[in-house]
N, C-alpha and C. Protein backbone atom coordinates (compact mmCIF):
# COMPACT_ATOMS: atom_id res chain seq x y z
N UNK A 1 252.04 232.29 -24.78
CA UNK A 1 250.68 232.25 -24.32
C UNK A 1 250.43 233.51 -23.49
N UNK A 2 249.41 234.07 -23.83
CA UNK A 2 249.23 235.62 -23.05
C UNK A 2 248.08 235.19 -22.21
N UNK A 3 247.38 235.26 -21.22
CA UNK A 3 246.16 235.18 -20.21
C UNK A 3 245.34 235.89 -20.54
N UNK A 4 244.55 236.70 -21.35
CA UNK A 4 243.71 237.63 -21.40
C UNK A 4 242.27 237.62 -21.00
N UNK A 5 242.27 238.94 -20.45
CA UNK A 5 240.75 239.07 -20.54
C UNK A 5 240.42 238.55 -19.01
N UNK A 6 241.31 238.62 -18.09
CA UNK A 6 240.73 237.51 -16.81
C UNK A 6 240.29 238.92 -15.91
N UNK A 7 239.54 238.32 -15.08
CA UNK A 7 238.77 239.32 -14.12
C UNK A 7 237.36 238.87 -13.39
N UNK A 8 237.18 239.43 -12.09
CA UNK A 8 236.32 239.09 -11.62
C UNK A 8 235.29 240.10 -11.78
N UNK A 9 233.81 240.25 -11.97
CA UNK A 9 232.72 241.19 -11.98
C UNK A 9 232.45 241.66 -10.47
N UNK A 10 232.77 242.66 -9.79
CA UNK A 10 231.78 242.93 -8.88
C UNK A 10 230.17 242.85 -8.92
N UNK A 11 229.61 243.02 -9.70
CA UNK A 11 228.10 242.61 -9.90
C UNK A 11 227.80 241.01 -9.95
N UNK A 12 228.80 239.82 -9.92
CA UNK A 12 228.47 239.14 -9.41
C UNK A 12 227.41 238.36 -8.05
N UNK A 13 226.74 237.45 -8.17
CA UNK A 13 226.08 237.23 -6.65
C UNK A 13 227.57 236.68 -5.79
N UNK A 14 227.69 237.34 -4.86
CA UNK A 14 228.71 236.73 -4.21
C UNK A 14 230.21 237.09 -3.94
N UNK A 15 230.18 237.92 -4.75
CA UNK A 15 231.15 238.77 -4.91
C UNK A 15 232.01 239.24 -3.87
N UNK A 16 233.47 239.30 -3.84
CA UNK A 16 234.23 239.40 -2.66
C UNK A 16 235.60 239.86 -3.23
N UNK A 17 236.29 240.64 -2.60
CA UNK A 17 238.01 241.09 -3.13
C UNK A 17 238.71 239.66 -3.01
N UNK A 18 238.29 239.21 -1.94
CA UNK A 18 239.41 238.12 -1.82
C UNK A 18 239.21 236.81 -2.81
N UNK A 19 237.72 236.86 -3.30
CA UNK A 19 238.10 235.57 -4.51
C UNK A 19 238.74 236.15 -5.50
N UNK A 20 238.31 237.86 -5.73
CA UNK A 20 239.31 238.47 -6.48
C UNK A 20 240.69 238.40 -6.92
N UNK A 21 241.28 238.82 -5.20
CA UNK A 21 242.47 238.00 -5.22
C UNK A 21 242.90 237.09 -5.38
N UNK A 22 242.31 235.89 -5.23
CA UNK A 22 242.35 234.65 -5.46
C UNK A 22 242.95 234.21 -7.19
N UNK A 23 242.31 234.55 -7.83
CA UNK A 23 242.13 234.67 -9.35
C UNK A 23 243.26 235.40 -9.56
N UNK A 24 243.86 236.48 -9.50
CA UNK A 24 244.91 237.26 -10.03
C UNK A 24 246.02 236.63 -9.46
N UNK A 25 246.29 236.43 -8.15
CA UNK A 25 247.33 234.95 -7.65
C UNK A 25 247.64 234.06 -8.57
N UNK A 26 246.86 233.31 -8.86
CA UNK A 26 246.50 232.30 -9.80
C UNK A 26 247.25 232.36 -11.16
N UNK A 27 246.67 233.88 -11.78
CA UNK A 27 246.89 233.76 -13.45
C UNK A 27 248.56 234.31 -12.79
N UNK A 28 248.81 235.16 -12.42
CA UNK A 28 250.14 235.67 -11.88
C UNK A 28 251.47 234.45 -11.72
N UNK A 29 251.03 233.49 -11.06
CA UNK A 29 251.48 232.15 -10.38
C UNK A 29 251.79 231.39 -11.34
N UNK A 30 250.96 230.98 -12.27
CA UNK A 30 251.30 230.22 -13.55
C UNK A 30 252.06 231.14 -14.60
N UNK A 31 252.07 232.59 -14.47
CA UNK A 31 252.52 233.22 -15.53
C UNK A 31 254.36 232.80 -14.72
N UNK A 32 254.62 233.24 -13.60
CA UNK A 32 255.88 233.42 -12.92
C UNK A 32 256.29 231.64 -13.31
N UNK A 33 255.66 231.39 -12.88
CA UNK A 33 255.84 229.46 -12.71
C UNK A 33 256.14 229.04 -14.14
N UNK A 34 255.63 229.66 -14.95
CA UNK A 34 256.42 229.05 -16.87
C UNK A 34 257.27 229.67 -17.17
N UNK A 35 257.18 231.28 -16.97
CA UNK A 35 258.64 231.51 -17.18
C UNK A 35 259.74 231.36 -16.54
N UNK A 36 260.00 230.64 -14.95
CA UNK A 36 260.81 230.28 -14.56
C UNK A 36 261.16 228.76 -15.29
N UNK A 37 260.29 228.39 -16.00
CA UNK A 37 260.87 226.85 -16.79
C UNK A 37 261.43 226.81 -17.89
N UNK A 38 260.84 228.73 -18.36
CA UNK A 38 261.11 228.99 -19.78
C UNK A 38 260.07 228.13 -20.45
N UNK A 39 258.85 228.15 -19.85
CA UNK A 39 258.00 227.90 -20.97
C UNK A 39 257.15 229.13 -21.72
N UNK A 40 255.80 228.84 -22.05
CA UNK A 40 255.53 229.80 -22.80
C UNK A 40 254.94 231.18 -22.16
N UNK A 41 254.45 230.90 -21.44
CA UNK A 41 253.39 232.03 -20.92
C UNK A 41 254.63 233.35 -21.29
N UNK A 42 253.89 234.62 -21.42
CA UNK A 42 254.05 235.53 -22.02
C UNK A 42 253.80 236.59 -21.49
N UNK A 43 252.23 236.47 -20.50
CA UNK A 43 252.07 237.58 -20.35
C UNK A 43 251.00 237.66 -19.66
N UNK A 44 250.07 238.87 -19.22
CA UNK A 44 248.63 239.24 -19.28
C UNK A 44 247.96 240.10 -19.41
N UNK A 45 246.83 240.18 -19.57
CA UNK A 45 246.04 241.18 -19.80
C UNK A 45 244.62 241.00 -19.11
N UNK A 46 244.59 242.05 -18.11
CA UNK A 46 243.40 241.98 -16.95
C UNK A 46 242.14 242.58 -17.45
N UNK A 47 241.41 242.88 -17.09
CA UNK A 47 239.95 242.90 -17.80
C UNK A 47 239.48 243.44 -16.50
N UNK A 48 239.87 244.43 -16.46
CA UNK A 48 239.88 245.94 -16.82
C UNK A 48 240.21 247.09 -15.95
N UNK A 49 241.44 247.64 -16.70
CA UNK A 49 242.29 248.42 -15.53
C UNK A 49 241.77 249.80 -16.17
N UNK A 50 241.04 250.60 -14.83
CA UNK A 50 240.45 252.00 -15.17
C UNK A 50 241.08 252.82 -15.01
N UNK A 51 241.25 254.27 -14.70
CA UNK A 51 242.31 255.57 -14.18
C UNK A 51 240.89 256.13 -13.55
N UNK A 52 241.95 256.67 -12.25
CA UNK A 52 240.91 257.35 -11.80
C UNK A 52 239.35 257.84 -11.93
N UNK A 53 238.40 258.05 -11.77
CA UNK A 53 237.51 259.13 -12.56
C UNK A 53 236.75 258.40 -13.34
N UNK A 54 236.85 257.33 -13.77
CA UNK A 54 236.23 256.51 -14.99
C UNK A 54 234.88 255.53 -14.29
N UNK A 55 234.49 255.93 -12.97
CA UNK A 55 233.82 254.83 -12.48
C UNK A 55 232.73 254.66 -13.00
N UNK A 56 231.96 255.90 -13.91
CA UNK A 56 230.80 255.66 -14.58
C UNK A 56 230.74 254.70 -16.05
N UNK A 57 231.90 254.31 -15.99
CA UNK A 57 232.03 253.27 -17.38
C UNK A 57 232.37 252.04 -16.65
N UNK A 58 231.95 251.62 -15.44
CA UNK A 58 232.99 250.60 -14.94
C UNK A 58 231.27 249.69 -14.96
N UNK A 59 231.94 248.51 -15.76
CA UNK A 59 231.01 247.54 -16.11
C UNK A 59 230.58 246.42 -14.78
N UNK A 60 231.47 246.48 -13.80
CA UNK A 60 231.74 245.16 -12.93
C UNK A 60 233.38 244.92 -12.47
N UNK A 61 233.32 244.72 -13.80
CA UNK A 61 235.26 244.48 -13.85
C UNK A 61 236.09 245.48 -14.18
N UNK A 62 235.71 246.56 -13.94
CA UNK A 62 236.80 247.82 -13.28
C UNK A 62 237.41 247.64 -12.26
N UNK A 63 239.12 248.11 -12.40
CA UNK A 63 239.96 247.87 -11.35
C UNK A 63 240.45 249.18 -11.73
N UNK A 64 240.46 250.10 -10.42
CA UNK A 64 240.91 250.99 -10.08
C UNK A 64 242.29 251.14 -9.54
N UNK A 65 243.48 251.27 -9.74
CA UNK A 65 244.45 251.01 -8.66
C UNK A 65 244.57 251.46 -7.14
N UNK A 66 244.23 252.60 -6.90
CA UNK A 66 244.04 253.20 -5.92
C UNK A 66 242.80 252.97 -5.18
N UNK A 67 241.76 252.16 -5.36
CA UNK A 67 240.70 252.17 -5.12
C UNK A 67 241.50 249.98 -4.62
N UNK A 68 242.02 249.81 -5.19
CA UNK A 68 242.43 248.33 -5.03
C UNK A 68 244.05 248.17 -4.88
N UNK A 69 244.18 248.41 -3.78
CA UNK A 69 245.94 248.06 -3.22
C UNK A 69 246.35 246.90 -3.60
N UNK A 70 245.81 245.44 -2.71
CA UNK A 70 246.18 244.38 -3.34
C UNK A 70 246.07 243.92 -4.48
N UNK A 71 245.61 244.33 -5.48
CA UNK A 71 245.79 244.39 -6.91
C UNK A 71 247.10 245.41 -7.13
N UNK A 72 247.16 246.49 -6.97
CA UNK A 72 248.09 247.40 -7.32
C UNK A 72 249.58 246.68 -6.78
N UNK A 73 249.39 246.17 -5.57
CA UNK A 73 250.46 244.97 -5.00
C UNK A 73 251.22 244.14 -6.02
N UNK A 74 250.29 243.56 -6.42
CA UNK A 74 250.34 242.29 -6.84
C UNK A 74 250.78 242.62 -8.42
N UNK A 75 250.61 243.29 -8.84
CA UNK A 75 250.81 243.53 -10.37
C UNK A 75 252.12 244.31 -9.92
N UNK A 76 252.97 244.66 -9.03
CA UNK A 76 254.09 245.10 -8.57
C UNK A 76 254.94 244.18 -8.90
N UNK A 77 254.59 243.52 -7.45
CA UNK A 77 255.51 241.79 -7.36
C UNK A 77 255.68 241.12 -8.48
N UNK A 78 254.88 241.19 -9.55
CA UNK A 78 254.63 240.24 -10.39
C UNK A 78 255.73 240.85 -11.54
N UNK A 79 255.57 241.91 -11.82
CA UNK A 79 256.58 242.83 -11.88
C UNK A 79 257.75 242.38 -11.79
N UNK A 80 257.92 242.72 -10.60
CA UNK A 80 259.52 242.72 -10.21
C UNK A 80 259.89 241.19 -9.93
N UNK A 81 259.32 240.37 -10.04
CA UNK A 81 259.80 238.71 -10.58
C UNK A 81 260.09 238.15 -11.68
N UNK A 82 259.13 239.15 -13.09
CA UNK A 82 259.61 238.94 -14.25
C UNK A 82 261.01 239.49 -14.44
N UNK A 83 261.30 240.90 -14.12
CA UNK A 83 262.08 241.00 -14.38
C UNK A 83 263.32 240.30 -13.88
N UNK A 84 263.39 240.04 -12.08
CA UNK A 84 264.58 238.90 -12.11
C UNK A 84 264.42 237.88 -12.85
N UNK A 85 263.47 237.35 -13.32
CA UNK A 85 264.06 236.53 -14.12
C UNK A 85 264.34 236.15 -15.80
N UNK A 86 264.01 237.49 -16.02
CA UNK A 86 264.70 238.24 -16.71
C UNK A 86 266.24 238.37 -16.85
N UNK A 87 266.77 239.13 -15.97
CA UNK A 87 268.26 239.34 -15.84
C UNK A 87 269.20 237.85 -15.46
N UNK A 88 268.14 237.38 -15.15
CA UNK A 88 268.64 236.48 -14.54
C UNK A 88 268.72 234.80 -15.96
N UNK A 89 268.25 235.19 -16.76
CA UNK A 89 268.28 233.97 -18.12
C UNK A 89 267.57 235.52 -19.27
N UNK A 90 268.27 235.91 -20.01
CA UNK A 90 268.22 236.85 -21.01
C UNK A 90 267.89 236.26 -22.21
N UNK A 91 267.45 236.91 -22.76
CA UNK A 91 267.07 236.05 -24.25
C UNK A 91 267.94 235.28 -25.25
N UNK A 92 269.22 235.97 -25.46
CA UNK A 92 269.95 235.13 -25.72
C UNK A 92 270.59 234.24 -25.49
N UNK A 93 270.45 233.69 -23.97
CA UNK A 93 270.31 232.08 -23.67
C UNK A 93 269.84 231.26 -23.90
N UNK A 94 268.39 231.67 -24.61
CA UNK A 94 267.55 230.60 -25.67
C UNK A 94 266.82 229.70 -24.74
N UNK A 95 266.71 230.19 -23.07
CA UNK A 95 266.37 229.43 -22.19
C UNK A 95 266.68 228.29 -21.42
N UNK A 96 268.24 228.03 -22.17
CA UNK A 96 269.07 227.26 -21.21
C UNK A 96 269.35 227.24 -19.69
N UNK A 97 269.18 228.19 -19.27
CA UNK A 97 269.94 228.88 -18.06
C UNK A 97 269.26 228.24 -16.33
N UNK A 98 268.67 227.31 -16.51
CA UNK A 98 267.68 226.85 -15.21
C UNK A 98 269.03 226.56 -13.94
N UNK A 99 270.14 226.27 -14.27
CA UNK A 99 270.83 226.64 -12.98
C UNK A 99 271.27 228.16 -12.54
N UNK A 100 271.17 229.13 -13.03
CA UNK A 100 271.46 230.18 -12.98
C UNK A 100 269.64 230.83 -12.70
N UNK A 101 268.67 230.03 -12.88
CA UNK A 101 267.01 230.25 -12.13
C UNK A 101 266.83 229.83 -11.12
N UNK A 102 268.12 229.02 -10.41
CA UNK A 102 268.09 228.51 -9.14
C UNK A 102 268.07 229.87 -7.91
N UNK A 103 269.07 230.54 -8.31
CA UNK A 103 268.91 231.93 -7.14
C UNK A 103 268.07 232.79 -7.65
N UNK A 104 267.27 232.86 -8.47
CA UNK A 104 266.33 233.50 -8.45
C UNK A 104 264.71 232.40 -7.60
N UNK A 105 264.57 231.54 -7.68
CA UNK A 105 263.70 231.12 -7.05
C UNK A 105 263.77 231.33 -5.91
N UNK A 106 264.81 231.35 -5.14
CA UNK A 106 265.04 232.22 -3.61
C UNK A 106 264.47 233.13 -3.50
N UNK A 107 264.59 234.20 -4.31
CA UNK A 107 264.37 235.60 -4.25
C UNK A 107 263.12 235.34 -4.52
N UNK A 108 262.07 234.58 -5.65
CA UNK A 108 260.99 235.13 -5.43
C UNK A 108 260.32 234.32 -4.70
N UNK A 109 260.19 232.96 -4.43
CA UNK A 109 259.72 232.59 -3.03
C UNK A 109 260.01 233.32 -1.82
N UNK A 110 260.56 234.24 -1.84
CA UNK A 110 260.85 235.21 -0.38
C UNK A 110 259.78 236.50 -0.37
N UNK A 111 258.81 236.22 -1.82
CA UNK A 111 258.47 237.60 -2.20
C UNK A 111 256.78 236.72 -2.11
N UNK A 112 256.73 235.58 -2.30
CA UNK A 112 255.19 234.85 -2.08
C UNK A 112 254.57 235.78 -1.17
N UNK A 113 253.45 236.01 -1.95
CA UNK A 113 252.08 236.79 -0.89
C UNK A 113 251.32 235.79 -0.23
């Protein structure tokens, strides 16, 4: 299961970084949270990561990285949790491995924003 397409509009009424944040927590949280069960989630795809310079195409849901730290954060962490757990149950375990996901849940509950 991939997440796609999630994002908040700044041109919203009401609009705020932190429900922003809120939302990317969220899809992030359930993505970390299935693959620590070895279920399906897969992945995501945000809606819409710009580069520099591009602000005249930015619909609402342009995310700048540099212009948005706690996004740039957060797609870090999120990061570096897949991959422990990753190393930590490899594919050819076939997803057996949930006692060996035990010390990794340490590590990334130590990493909760």
């Amino acid at each position: 299961v991939v997440f796609a397409e999630f994002g908040v509009s700044t041109k919203d009424i009401g609009y705020n970084s932190s429900f922003r944040d809120t939302i990317y927590k969220l899809v992030y949280k359930n993505l970390v949270d299935s693959a620590k069960k070895g279920g399906s989630g897969a992945g995501s795809l945000m809606w819409q990561l710009f580069p520099e310079g591009t602000d005249y195409m930015n619909d609402g849901y342009a995310v700048v990285l540099s212009k948005a730290s706690s996004i740039a954060d957060m797609i870090s962490l999120n990061s570096a949790r897949f991959e422990l757990i990753n190393i930590a149950c490899g594919w050819h375990c076939r997803w057996g491995c949930k006692k060996r996901l035990l010390a990794v849940d340490q590590s990334l509950s130590q990493s909760q924003p």
